[in-house]
C-alpha atoms as a PDB file:
ATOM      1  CA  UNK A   1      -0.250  12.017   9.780  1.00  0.00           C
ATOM      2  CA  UNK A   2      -0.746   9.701   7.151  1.00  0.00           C
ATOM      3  CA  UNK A   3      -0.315   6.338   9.164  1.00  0.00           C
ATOM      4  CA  UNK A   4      -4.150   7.266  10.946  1.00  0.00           C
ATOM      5  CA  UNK A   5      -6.980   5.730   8.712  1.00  0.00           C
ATOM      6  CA  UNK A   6      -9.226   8.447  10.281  1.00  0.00           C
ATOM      7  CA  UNK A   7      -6.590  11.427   8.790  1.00  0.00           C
ATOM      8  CA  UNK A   8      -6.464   9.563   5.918  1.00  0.00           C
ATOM      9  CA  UNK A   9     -10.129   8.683   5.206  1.00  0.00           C
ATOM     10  CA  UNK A  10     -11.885  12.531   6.444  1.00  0.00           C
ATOM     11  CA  UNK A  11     -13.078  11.553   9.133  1.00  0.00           C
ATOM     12  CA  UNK A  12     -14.626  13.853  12.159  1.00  0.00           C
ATOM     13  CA  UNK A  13     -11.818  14.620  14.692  1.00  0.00           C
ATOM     14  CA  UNK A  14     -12.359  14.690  18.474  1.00  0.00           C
ATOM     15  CA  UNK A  15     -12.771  18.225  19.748  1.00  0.00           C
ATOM     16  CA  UNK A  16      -9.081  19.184  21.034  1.00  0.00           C
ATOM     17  CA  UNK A  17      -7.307  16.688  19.009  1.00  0.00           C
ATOM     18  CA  UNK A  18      -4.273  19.650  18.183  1.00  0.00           C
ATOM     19  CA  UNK A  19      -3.099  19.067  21.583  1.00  0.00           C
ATOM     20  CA  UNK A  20      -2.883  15.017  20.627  1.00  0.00           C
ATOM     21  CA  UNK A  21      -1.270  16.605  16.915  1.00  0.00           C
ATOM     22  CA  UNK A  22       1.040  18.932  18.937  1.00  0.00           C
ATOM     23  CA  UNK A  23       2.293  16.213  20.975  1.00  0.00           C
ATOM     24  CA  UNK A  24       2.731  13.606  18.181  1.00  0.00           C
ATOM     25  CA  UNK A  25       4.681  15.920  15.893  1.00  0.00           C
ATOM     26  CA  UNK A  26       6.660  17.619  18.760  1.00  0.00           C
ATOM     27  CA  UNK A  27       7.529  14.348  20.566  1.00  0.00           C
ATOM     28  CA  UNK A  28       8.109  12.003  17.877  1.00  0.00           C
ATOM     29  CA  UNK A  29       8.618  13.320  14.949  1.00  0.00           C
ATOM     30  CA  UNK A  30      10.595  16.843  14.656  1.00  0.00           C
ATOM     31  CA  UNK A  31      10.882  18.004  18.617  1.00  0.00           C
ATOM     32  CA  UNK A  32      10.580  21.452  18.882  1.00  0.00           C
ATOM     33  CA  UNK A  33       7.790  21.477  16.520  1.00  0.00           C
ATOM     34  CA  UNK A  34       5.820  24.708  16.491  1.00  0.00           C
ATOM     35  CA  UNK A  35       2.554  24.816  17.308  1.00  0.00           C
ATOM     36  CA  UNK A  36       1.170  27.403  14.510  1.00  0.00           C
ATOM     37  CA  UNK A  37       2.892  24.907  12.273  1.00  0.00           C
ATOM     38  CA  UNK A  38       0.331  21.900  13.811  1.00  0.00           C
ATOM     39  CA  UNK A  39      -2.751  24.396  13.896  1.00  0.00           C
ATOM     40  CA  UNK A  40      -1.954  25.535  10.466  1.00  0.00           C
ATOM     41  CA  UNK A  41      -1.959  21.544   9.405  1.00  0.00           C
ATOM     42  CA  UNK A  42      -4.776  20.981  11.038  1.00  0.00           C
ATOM     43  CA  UNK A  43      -6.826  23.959  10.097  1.00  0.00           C
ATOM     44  CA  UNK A  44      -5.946  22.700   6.421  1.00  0.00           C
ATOM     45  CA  UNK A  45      -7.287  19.238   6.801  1.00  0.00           C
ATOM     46  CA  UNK A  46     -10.862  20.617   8.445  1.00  0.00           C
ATOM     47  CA  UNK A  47     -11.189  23.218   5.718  1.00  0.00           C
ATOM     48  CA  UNK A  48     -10.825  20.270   3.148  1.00  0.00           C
ATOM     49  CA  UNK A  49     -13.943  19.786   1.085  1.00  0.00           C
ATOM     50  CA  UNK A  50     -13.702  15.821   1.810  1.00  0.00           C
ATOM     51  CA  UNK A  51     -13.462  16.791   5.523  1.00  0.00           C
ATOM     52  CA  UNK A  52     -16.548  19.173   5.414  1.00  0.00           C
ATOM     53  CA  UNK A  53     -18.512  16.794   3.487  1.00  0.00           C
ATOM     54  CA  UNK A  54     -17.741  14.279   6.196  1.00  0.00           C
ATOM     55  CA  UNK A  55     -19.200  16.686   9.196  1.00  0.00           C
ATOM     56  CA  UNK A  56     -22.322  17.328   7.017  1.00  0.00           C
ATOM     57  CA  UNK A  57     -22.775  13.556   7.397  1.00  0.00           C
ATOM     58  CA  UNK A  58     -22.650  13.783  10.854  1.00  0.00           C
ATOM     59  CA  UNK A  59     -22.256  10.439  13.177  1.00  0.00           C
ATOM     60  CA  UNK A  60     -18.873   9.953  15.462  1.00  0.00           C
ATOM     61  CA  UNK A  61     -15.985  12.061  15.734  1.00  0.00           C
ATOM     62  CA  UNK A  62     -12.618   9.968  16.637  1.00  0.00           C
ATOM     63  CA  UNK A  63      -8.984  10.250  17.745  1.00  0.00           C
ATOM     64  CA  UNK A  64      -5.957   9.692  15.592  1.00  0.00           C
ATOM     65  CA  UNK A  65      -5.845   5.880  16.739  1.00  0.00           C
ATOM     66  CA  UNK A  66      -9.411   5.530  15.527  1.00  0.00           C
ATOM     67  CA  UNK A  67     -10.873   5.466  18.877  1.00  0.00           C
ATOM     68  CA  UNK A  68     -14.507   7.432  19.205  1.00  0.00           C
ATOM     69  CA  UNK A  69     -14.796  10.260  20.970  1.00  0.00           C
ATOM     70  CA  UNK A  70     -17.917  12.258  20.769  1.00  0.00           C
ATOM     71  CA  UNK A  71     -20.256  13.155  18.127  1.00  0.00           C
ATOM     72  CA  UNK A  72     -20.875  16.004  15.579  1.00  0.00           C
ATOM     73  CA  UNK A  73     -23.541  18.223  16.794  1.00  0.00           C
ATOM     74  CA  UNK A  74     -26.286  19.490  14.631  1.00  0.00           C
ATOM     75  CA  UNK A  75     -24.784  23.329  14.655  1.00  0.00           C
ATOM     76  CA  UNK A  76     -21.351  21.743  13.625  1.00  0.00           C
ATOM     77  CA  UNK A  77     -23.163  19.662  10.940  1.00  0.00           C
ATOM     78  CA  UNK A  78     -25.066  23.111   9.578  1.00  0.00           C
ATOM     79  CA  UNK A  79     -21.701  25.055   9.332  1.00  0.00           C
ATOM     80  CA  UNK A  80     -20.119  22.568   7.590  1.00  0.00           C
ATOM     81  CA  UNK A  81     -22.964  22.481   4.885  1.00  0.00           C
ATOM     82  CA  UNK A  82     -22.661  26.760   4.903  1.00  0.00           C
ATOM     83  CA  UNK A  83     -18.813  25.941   4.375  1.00  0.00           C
ATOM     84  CA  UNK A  84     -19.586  23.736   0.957  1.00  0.00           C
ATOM     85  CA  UNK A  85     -22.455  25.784   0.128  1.00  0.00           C
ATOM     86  CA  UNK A  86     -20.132  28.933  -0.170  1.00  0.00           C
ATOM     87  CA  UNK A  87     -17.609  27.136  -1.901  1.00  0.00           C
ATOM     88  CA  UNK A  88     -20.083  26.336  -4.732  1.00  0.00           C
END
């Protein structure tokens, strides 16, 4: 995951981007991957304070290739901030 700037730098994924992880890791990297594997990856990354902080911000969310693909909503942006707040 580390060759994608936007994995890399925090930045908002696309809604339904584990099926684009799932089929990255399973077809190129180790096939057979598992799924709960990729969602438990993934689940990681969001839950990251840099990650959070980067919803609360709002603006575009993107695909692994860096490509745009929707935006963070307002309720997405305010359970982000509830995220950090609790963390505090």
């Amino acid at each position: 995951m580390n060759g994608f700037n936007v994995w890399l730098n925090f930045q908002p994924l696309a809604l339904g981007i584990d099926k684009d992880l799932f089929k990255l890791v399973n077809d190129e990297q180790f096939p057979g991957g598992s799924k709960k594997v990729v969602q438990k990856v993934l689940k990681m990354h969001t839950r990251h304070g840099r990650y959070l902080a980067a919803l609360v911000q709002g603006g575009e969310r993107y695909q692994l290739e860096g490509v745009i693909n929707g935006v963070v909503s307002e309720p997405e942006r305010l359970w982000a901030a509830e995220k950090i707040k609790a963390r505090q």
